[in-house]
Protein backbone atom coordinates (compact mmCIF):
# COMPACT_ATOMS: atom_id res chain seq x y z
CA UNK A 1 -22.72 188.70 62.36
CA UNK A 2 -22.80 191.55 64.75
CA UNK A 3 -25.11 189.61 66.76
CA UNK A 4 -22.75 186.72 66.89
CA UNK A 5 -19.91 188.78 67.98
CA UNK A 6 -22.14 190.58 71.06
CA UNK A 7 -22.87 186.99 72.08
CA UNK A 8 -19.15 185.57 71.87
CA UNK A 9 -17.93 188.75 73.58
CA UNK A 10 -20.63 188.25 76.53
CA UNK A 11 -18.78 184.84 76.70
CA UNK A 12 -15.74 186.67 76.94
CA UNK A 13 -16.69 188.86 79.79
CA UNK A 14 -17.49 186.02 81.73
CA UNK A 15 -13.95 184.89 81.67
CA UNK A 16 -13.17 187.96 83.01
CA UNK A 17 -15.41 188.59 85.32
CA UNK A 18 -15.13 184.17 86.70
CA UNK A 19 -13.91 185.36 90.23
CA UNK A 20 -17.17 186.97 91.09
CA UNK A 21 -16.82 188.88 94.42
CA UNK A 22 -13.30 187.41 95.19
CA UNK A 23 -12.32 189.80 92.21
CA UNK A 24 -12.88 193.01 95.02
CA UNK A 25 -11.75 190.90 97.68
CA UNK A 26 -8.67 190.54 96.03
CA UNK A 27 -8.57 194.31 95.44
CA UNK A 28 -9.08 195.16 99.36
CA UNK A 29 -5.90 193.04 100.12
CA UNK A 30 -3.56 195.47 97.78
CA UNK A 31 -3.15 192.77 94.73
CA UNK A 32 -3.43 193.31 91.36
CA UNK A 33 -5.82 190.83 88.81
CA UNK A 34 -4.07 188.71 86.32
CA UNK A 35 -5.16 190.95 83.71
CA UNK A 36 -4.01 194.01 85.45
CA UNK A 37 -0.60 192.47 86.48
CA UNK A 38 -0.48 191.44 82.15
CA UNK A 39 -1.51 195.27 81.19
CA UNK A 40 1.69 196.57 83.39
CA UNK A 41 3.83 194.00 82.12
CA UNK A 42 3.63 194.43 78.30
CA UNK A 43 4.96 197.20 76.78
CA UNK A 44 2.52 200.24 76.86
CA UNK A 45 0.19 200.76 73.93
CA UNK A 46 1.26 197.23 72.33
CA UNK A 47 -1.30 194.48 70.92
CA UNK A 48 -2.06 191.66 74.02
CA UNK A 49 -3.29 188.36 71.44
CA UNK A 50 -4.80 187.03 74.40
CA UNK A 51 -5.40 183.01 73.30
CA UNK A 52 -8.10 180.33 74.44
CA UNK A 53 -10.76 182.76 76.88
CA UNK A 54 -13.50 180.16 76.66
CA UNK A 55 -11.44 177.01 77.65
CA UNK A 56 -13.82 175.40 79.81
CA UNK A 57 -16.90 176.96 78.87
CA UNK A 58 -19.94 174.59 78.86
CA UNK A 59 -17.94 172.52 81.12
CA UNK A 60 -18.50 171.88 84.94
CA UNK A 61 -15.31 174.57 85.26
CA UNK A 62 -15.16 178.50 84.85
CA UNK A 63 -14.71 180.25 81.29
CA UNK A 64 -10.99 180.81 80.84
CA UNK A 65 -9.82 177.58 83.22
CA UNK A 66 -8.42 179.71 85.81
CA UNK A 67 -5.69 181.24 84.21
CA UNK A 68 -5.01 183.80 81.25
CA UNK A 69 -2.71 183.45 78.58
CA UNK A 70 -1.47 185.30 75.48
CA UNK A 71 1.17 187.17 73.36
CA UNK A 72 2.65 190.38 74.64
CA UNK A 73 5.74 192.67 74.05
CA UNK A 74 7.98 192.93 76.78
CA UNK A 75 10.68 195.12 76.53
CA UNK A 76 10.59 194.72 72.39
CA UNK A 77 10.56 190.44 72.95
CA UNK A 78 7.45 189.17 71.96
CA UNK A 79 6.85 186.44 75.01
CA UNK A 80 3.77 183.52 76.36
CA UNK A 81 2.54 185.18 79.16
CA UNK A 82 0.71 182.77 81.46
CA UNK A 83 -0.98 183.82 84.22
CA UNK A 84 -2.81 182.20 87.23
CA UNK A 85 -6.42 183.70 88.27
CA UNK A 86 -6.01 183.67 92.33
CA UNK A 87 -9.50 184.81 92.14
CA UNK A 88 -10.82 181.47 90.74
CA UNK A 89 -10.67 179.33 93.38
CA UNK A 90 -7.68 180.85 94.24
CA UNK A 91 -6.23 179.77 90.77
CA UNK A 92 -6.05 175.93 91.64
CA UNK A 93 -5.36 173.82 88.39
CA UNK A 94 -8.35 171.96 86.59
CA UNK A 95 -8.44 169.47 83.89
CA UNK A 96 -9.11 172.12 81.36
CA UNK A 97 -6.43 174.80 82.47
CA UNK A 98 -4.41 171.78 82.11
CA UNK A 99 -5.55 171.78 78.05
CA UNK A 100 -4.97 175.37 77.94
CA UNK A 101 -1.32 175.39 79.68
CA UNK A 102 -0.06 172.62 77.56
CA UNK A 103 -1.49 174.68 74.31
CA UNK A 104 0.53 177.37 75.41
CA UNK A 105 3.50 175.65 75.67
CA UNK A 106 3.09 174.19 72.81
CA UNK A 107 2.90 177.49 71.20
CA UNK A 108 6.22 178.74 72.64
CA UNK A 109 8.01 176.27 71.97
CA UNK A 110 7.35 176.07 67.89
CA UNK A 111 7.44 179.70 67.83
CA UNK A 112 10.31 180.47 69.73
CA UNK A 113 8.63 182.49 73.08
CA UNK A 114 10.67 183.42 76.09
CA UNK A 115 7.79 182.10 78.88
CA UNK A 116 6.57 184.46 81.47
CA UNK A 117 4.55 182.75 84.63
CA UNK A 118 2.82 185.30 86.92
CA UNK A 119 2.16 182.69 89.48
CA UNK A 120 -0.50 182.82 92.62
CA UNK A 121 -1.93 179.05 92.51
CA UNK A 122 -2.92 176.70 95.00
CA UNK A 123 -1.62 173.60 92.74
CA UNK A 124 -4.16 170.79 91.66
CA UNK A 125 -8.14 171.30 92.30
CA UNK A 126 -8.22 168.32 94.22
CA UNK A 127 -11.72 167.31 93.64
CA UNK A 128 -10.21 166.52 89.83
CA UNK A 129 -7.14 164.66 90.98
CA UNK A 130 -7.64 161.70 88.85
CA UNK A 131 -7.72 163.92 85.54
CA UNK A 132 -4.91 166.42 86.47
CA UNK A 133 -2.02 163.99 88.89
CA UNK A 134 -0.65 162.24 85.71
CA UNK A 135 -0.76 164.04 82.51
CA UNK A 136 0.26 167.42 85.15
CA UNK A 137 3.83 166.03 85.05
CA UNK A 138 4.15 167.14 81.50
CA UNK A 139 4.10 170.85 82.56
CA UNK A 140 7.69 170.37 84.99
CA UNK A 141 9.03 168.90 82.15
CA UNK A 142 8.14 171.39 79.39
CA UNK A 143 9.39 174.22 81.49
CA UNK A 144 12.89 171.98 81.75
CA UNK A 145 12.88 171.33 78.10
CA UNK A 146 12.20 174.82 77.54
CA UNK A 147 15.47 176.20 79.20
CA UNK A 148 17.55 173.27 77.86
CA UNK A 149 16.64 174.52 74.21
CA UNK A 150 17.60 178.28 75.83
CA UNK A 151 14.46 179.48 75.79
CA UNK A 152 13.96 181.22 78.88
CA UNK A 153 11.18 180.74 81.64
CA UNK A 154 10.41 183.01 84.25
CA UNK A 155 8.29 182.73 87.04
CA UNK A 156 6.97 186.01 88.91
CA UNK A 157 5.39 184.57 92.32
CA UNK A 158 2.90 186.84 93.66
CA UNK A 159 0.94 184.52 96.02
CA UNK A 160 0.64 181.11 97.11
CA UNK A 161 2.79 178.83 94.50
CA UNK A 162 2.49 175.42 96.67
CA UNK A 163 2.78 171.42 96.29
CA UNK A 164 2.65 171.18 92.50
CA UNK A 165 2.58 175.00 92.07
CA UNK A 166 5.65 175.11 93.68
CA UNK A 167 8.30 173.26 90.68
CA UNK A 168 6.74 176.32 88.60
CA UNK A 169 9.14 178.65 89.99
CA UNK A 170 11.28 175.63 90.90
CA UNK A 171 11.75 174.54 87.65
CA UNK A 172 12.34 178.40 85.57
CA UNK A 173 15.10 179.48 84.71
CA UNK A 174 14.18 183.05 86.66
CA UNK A 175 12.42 183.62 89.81
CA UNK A 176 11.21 186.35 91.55
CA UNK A 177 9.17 186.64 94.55
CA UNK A 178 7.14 189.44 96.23
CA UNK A 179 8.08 190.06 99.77
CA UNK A 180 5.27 188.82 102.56
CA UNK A 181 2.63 187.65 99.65
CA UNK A 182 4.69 185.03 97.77
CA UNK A 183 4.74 181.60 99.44
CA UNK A 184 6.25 179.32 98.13
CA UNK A 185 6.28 175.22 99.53
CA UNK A 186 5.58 171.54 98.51
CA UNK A 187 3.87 171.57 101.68
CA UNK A 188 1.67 173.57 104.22
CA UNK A 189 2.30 174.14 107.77
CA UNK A 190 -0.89 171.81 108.41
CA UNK A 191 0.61 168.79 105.64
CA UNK A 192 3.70 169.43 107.55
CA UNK A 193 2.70 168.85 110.67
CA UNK A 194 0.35 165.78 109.44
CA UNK A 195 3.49 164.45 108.21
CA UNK A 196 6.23 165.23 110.32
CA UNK A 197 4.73 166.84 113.42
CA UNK A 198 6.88 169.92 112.59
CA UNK A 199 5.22 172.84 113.47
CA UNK A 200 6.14 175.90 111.32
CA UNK A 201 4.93 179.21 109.82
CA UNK A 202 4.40 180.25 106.38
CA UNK A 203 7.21 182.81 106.03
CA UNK A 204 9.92 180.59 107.80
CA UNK A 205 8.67 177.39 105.42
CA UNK A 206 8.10 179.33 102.44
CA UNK A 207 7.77 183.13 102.23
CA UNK A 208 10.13 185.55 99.52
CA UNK A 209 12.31 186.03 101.96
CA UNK A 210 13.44 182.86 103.55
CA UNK A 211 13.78 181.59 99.62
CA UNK A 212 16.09 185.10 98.76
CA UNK A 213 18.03 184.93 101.39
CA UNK A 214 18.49 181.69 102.75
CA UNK A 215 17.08 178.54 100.08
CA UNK A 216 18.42 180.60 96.87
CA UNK A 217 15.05 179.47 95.47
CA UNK A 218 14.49 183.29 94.81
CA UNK A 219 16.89 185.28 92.71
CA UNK A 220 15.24 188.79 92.93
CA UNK A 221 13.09 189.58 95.92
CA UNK A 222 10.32 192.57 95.22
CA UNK A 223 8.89 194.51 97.70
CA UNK A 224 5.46 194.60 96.28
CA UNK A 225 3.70 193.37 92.79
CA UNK A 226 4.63 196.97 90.52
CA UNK A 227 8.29 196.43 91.83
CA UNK A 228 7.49 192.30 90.56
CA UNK A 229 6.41 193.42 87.22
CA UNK A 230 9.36 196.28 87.06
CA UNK A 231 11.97 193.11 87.97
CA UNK A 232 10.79 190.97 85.19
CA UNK A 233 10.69 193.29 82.53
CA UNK A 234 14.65 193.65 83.47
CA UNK A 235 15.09 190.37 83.23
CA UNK A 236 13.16 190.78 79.92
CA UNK A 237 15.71 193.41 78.54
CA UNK A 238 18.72 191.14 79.29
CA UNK A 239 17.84 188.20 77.89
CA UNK A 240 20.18 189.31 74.76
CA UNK A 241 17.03 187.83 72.80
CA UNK A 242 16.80 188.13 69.00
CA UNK A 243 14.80 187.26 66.48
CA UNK A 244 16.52 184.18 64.49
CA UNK A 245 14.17 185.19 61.38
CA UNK A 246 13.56 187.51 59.01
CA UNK A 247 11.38 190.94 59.98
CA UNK A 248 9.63 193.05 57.07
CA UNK A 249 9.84 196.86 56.96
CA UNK A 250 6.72 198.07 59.13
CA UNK A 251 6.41 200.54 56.21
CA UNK A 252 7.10 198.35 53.27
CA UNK A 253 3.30 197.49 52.95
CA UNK A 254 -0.11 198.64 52.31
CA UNK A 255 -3.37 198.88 53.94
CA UNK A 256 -6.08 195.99 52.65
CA UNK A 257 -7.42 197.16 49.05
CA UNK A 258 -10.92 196.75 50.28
CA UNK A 259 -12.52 197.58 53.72
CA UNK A 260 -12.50 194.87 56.53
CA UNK A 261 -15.25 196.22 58.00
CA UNK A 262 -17.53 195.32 54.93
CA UNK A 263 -16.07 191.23 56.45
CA UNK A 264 -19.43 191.66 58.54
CA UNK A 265 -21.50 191.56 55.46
CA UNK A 266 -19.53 189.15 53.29
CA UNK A 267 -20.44 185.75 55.00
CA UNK A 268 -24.03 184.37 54.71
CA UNK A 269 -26.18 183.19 57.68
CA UNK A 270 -26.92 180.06 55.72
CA UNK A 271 -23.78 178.34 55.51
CA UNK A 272 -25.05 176.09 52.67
CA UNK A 273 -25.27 179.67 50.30
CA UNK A 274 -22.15 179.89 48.08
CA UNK A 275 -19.28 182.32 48.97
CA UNK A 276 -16.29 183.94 47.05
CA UNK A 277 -13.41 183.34 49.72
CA UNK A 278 -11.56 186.38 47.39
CA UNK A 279 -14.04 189.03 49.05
CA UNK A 280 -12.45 188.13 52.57
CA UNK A 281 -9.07 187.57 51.53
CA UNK A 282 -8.84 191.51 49.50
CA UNK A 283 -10.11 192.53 52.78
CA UNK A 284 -7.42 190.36 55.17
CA UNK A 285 -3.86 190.31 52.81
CA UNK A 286 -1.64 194.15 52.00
CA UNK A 287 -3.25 196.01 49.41
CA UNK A 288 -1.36 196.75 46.01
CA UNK A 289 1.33 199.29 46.65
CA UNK A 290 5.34 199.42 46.24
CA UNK A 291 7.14 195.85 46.54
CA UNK A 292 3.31 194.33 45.92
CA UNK A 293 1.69 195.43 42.79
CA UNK A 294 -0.83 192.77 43.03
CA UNK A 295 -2.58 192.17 46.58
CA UNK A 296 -3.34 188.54 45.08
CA UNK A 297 -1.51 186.30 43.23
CA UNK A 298 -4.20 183.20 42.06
CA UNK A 299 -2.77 180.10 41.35
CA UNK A 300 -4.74 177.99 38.95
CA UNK A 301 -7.55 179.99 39.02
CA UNK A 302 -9.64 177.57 36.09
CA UNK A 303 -8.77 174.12 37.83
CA UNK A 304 -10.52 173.49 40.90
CA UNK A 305 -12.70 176.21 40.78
CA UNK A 306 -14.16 175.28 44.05
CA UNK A 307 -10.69 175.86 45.87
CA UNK A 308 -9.08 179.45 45.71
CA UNK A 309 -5.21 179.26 46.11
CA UNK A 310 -2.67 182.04 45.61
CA UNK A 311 -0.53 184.07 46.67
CA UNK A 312 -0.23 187.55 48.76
CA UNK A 313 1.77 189.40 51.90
CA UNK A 314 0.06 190.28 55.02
CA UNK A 315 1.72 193.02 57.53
CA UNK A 316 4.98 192.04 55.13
CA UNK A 317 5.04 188.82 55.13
CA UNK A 318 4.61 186.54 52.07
CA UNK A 319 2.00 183.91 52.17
CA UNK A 320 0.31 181.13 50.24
CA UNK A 321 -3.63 181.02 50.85
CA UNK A 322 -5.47 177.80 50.78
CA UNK A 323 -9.53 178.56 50.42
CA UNK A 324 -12.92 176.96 49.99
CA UNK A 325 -14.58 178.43 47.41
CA UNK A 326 -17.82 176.39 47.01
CA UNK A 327 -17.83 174.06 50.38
CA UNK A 328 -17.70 170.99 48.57
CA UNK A 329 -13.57 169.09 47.70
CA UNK A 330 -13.72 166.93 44.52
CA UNK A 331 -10.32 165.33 43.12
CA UNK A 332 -9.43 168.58 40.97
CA UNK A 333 -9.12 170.46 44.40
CA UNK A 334 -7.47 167.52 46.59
CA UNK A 335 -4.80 167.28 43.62
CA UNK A 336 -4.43 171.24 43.13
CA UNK A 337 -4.08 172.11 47.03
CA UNK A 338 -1.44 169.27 47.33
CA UNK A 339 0.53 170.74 44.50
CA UNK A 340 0.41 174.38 46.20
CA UNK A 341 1.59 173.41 49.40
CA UNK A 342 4.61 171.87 47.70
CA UNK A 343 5.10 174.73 46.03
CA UNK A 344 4.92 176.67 49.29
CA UNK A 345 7.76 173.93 51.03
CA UNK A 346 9.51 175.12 48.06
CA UNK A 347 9.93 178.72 48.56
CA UNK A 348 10.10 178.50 52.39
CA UNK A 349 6.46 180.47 52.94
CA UNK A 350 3.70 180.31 55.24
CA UNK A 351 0.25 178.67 54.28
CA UNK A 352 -3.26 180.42 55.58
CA UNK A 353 -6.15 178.19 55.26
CA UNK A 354 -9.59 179.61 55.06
CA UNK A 355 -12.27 176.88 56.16
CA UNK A 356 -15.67 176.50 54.31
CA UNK A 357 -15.88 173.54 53.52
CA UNK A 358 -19.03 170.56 53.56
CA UNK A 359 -16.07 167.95 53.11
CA UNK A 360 -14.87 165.27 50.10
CA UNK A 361 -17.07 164.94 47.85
CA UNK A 362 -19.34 161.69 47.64
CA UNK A 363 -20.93 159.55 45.21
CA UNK A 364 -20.27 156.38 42.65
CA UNK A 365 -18.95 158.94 39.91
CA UNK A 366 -16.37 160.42 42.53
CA UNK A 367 -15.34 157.10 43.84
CA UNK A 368 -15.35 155.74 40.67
CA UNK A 369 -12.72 158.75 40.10
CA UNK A 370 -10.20 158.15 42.89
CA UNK A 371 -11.53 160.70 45.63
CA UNK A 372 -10.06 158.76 48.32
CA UNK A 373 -6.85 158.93 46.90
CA UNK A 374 -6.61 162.26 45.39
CA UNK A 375 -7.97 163.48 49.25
CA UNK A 376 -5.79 161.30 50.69
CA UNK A 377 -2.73 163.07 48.97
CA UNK A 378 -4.54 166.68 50.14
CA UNK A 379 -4.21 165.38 53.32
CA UNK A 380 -0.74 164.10 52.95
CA UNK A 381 0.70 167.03 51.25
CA UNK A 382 -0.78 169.00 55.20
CA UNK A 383 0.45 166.32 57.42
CA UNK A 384 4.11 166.50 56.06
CA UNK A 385 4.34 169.88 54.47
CA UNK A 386 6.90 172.22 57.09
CA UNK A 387 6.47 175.58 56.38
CA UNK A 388 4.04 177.02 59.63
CA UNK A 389 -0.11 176.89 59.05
CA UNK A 390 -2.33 179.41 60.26
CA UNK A 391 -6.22 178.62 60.05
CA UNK A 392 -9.00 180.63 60.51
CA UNK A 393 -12.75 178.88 60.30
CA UNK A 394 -15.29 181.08 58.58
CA UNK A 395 -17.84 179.05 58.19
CA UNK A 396 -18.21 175.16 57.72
CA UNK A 397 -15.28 173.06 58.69
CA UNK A 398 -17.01 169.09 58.41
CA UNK A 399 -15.83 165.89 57.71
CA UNK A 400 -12.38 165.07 56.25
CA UNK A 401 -12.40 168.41 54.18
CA UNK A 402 -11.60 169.88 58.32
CA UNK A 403 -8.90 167.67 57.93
CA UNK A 404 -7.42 168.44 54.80
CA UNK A 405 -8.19 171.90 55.34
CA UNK A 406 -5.58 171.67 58.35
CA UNK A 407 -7.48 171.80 61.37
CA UNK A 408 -6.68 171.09 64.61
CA UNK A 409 -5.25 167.66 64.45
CA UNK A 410 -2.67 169.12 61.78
CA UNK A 411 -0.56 170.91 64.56
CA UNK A 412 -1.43 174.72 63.28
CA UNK A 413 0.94 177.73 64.88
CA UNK A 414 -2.55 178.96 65.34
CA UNK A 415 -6.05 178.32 64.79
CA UNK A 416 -8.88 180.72 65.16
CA UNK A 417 -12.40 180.79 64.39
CA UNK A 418 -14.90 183.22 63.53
CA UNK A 419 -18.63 183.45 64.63
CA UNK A 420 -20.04 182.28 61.94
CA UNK A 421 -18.18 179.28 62.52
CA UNK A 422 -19.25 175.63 62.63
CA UNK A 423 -17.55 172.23 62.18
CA UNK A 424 -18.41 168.14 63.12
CA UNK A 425 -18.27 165.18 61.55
CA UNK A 426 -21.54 166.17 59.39
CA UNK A 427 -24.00 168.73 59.38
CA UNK A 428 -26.99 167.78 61.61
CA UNK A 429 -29.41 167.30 59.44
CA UNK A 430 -27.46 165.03 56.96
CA UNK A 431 -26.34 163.47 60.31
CA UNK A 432 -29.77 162.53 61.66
CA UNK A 433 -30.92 161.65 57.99
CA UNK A 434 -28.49 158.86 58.14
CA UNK A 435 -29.81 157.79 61.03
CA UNK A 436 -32.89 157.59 60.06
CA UNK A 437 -32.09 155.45 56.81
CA UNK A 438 -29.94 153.12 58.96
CA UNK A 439 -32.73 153.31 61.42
CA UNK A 440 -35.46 152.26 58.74
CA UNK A 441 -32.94 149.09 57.43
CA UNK A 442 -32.43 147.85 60.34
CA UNK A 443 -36.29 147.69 61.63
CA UNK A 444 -37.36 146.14 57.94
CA UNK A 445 -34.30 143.45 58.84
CA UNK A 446 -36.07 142.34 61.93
CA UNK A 447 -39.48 142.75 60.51
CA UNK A 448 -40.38 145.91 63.18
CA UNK A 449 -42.91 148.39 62.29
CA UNK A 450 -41.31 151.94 61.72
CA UNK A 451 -42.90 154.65 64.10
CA UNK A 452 -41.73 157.60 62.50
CA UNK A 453 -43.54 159.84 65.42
CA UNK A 454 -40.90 158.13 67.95
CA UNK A 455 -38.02 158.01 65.23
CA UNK A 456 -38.82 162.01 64.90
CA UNK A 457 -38.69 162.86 68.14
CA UNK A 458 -35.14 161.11 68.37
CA UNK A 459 -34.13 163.15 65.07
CA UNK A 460 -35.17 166.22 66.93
CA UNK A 461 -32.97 165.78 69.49
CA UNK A 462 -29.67 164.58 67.82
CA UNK A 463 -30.10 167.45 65.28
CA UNK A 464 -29.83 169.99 68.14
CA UNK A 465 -26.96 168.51 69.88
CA UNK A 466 -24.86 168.03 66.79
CA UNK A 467 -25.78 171.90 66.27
CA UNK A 468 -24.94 172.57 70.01
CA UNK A 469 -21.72 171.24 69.84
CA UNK A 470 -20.83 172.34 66.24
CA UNK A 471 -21.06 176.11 67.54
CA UNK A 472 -17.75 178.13 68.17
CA UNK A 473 -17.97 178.67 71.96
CA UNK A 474 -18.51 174.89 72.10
CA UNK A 475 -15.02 173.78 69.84
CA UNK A 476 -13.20 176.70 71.93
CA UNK A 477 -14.24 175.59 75.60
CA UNK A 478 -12.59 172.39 74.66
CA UNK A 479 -9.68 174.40 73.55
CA UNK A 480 -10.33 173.28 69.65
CA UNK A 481 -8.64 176.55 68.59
CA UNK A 482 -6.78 179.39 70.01
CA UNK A 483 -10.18 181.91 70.16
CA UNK A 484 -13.45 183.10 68.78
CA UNK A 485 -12.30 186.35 66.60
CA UNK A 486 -14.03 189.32 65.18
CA UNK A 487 -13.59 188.75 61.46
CA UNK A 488 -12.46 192.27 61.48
CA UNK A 489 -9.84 192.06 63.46
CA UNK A 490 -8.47 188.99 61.45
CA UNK A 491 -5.73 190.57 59.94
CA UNK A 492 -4.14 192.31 62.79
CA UNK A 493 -4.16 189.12 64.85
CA UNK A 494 -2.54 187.17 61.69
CA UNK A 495 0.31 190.42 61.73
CA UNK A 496 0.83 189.57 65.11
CA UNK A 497 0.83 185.26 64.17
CA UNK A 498 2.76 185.81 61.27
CA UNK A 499 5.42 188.16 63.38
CA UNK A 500 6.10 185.66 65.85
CA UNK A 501 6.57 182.83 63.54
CA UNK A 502 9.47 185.16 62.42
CA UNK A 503 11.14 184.61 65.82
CA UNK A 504 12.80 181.47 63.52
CA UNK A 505 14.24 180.75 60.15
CA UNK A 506 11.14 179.64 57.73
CA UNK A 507 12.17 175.68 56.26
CA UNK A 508 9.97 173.95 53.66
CA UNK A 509 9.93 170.08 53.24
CA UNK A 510 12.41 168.26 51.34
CA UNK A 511 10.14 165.26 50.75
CA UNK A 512 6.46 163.97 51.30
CA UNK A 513 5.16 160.42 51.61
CA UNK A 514 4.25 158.37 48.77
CA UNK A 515 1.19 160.41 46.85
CA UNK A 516 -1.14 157.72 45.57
CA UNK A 517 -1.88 159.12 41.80
């Protein structure tokens, strides 16, 4: 495992380190990184959840798509903090920093977030056009929807901010702009004067002062990025924000009853070995103290052995936990994690999933037994169930049981994954063993001779590129889940999940769609 972690945290780095030597270059000119302009907005010594590093990675595009985003604490308001990378191509906009943007969005707006933009982008990578023109629109008009629900944008603009970068700060609710960096146009002196034969400068078309003093497009002009970062954590502070649910006592709970660190041990290599979710989760939820005399609650602990469910409180909060026990789902499970999460609608709480799981079980006996519908009212019971989801995937996520386990497609507040991590439609070598048996019919159909030396060779391949892209960094660079985490730091970056859910009132389901017994 700690191998696994060294190697996802190399892919990490490289996020960080994408600009390369425009990283000093950017230094010599007197600006600050987006991860340095982050660390001097958020409130000192608070958590950063920084979400989705490896979009892009494996792709034709750098790790972390040009731009960072995350959670921080400004001013006590727990905000999305997007920022541009200038030093990546001088943060123009790619098909996958489109994935990630949306994502964040997304995020803010089920959660709650104020939205922070610290903006220095060139607009569209034009050699992507085609992928990034049309479905671009949708981030102008989630920035609009944003402040027409009152949840503030703001837009710091420490650079260039033109064509399509330009309706960022157009279109937020705040702007500020730092004096003789910030430019901000639809179009360049030379578009201009390709399309108008206007000549013109960048300051009189577009600079921080022009828009503070005479466009209005500016409402606070900074004299350099520190006095930028001072001006929107301000604006921050008088944003009368609150949080609309309820917040536990910091104090009211207790440290996990066993040690997280032991979480390195726990999982096996071989993902097919069996594994007691209940070691992780006494090492993730409060341990037993005052208000929580029991760190775990089970639920039905003798039906459905091969699915742990129960309850517990992590950092506080109450939760229901959904777990694979032994990777395989059979009816008993569908029908007893269907019942949970009504129980869960019920009483208003938040459901964790824990992925390990092969999928839905197979077989004449299990058809014979209703798996299809008993999964298909698992899978209901997710799709319509209200309270907020968090997943983490520990180990195998395949099939349906990734599905009914909540994964991606199941809108999540957040998914993460851990190392150990893998999930696809089938495990490779069950994958290419179905080929080969469809393979083998279909030759004896058209009276071919089988050449199992060629067939093999085939096998071979498939088998590693199902295992390629059934690896974490893989799902993550296509922005499958919200990061690749440390299993040991789990639980803090659930705290910080399960605090901003809390920005809102918690509502269960009334009713669920029509469970086929």
């Amino acid at each position: 495992m700690l191998a696994k972690i060294a190697h996802i945290e190399e892919q990490n780095q490289k996020a960080v380190e994408a600009g390369g030597k425009y990283i000093a270059r950017h230094h010599e000119r007197g600006k600050l990184t987006a991860r340095e302009r982050i660390e001097l907005l958020v409130d000192e010594g608070s958590a950063f959840l920084e979400l989705m590093p490896l979009a892009g990675w494996g792709s034709d595009f750098a790790v972390g798509a040009s731009m960072v985003t995350g959670i921080g604490v400004v001013e006590g308001v727990e905000c999305m903090i997007v920022a541009n990378d200038p030093t990546v191509k001088g943060g123009a906009l790619n098909p996958m920093s489109l994935r990630k943007s949306f994502r964040a969005a997304e995020i803010a707006e089920r959660n709650w977030l104020p939205t922070i933009n610290l903006t220095e982008s060139g607009g569209a990578d034009l050699p992507t056009q085609k992928d990034i023109f049309i479905p671009g629109g949708k981030g102008f008009r989630d920035l609009t929807r944003a402040s027409a629900r009152k949840q503030p944008t703001i837009s710091v603009v420490f650079g260039n901010s033109t064509a399509g970068g330009a309706y960022v700060p157009g279109m937020s609710d705040y702007v500020i702009m730092v004096k003789e960096q910030a430019k901000v146009f639809l179009a360049g002196p030379p578009l201009v004067k390709m399309a108008t034969g206007e000549e013109s400068d960048d300051e009189s078309l577009g600079g921080a002062e022009m828009h503070s003093r005479i466009s209005g497009s500016s409402d606070f002009l900074a004299v350099d990025e520190h006095d930028a970062i001072r001006l929107a954590r301000r604006t921050v502070a008088r944003l009368n924000w609150r949080k609309k649910g309820s917040t536990p006592d910091p104090t009211s709970y207790a440290e996990p009853d066993l040690d997280p660190e032991e979480l390195l041990d726990l999982f096996p290599e071989d993902l097919k070995e069996p594994f007691d979710p209940r070691d992780a989760i006494l090492r993730i939820v409060d341990g037993t103290g005052p208000g929580n005399e029991v760190a775990f609650d089970e639920f039905k602990p003798l039906y459905g052995s091969a699915l742990v469910t129960g309850w517990a409180k992590l950092h506080g909060h109450p939760i229901g936990i959904i777990a694979n026990a032994r990777g395989v789902l059979m009816s008993e499970e569908a029908q007893k994690a269907a019942q949970f999460i009504q129980l869960a609608n019920q009483k208003d709480t938040p459901l964790l999933f824990l992925h390990n799981t092969t999928g839905y079980m197979v077989g004449a006996e299990y058809e014979q037994g209703g798996i299809i519908k008993h999964g298909a009212m698992m899978i209901n019971a997710v799709s319509n169930s209200k309270v907020p989801h968090l997943t983490v995937i520990m180990g195998a996520s395949f099939g349906a049981g990734n599905y009914g386990m909540n994964g991606r497609a199941y809108d999540p507040r957040f998914l993460f994954t851990w190392p150990s991590a893998k999930s696809a439609v089938m495990g490779p070598a069950q994958l290419a063993g179905v080929m080969e048996i469809v393979a083998r019919e279909s030759a004896e159909k058209k009276g071919m001779p089988w050449n199992q030396e060629e067939f093999d060779g085939i096998k071979a391949f498939v088998m590693q590129m199902v295992e390629d892209q059934s690896l974490p960094e893989f799902l993550s660079g296509l922005v499958y889940d919200d990061g690749v985490i440390d299993p040991r730091d789990t639980r803090t970056v659930l705290g910080i999940c399960l605090s901003v859910i809390d920005n809102q009132p918690i509502e269960g389901a009334m009713n669920f769609g029509v469970f086929r017994m």
